[in-house]
Protein backbone atom coordinates (compact mmCIF):
# COMPACT_ATOMS: atom_id res chain seq x y z
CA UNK A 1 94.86 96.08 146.29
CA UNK A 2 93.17 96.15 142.83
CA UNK A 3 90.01 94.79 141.89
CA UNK A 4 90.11 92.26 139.61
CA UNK A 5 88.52 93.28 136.44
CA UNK A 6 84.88 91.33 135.59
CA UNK A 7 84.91 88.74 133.25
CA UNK A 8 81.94 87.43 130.79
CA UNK A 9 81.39 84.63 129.21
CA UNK A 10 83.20 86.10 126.03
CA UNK A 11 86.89 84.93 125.24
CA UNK A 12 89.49 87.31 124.74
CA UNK A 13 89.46 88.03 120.92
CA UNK A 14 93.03 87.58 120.82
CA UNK A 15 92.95 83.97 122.04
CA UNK A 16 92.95 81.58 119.32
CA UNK A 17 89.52 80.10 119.07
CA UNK A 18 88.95 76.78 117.41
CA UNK A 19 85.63 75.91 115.06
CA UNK A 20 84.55 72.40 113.87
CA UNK A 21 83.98 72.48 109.39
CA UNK A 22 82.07 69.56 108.53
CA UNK A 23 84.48 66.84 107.87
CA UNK A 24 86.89 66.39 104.58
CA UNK A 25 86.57 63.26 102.34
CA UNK A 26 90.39 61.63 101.38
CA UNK A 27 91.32 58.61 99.95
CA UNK A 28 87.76 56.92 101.86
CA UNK A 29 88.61 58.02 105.03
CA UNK A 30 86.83 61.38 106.88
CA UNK A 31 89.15 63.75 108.12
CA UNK A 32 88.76 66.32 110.76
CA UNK A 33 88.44 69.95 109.37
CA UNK A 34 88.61 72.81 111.68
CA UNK A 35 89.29 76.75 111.41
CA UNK A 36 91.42 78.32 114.44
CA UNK A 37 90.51 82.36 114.44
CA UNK A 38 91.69 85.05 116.45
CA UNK A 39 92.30 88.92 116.42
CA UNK A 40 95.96 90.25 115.83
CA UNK A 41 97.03 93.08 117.76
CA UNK A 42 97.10 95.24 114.56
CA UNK A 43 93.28 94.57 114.99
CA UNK A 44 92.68 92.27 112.05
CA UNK A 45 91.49 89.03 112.50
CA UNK A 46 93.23 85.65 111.33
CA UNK A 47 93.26 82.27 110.63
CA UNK A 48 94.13 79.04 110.05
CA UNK A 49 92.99 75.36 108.64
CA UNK A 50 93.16 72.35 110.64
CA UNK A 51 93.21 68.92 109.61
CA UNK A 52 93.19 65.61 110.93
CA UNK A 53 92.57 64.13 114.40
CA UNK A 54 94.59 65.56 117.28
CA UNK A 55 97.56 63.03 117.37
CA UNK A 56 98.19 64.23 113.47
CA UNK A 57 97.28 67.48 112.91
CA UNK A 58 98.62 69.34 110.19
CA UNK A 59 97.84 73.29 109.70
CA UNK A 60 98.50 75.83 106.96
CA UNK A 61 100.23 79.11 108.20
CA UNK A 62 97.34 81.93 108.58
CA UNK A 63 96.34 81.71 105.16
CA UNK A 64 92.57 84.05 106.18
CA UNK A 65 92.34 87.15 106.72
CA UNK A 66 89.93 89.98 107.17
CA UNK A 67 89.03 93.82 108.69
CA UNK A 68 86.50 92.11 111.08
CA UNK A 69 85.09 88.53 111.85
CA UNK A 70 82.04 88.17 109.78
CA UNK A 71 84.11 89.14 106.87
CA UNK A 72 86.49 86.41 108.41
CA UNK A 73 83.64 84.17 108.19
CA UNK A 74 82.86 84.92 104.40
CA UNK A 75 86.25 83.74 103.55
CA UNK A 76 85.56 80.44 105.52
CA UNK A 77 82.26 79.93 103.59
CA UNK A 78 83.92 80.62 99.92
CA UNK A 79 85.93 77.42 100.66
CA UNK A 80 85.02 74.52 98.81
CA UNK A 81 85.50 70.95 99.47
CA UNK A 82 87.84 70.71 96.71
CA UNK A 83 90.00 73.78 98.01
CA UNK A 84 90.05 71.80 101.14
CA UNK A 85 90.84 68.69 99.52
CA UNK A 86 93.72 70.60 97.65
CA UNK A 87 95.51 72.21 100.51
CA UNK A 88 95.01 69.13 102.40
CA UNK A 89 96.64 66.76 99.43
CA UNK A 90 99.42 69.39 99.44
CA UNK A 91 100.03 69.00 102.62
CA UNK A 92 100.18 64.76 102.86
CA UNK A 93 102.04 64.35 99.30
């Protein structure tokens, strides 16, 4: 019988990992921003926005991409509140 193989604390990269954004201001209320990343088999890493509370979340399709995950990262941290506020308002109107 096999061994099974050792696991660390890391995730598989190919898992979809969720990350917290600070919080979105919309029409006086503060809505829940988060990123969900992960690794494609083609080895390129992906992602998608998250907003709202769990009962009503609505997501864009992977609209980041990147060659590795800091460069993932850099595309996370050249959003703006108002691009968030825009895809968000697309999304509700």
């Amino acid at each position: 019988m096999p061994a099974q193989p050792v696991r660390y604390g890391r995730p598989d990269p190919a898992d979809p990992v969720i990350h917290e954004l600070p919080p979105l201001r919309w029409a006086g209320e503060s809505v829940v921003v988060q990123v969900e990343i992960r690794r494609d088999a083609d080895g390129m890493w992906r992602g998608r926005l998250l907003f709202g509370a769990e009962e009503a979340v609505r997501s864009t399709a992977e609209i980041l991409c990147a060659v590795s995950e800091p460069e993932l990262w850099l595309a996370v941290s050249c959003l703006n509140s108002h691009h968030l506020r825009d895809l968000y308002r697309s999304m509700t109107e």
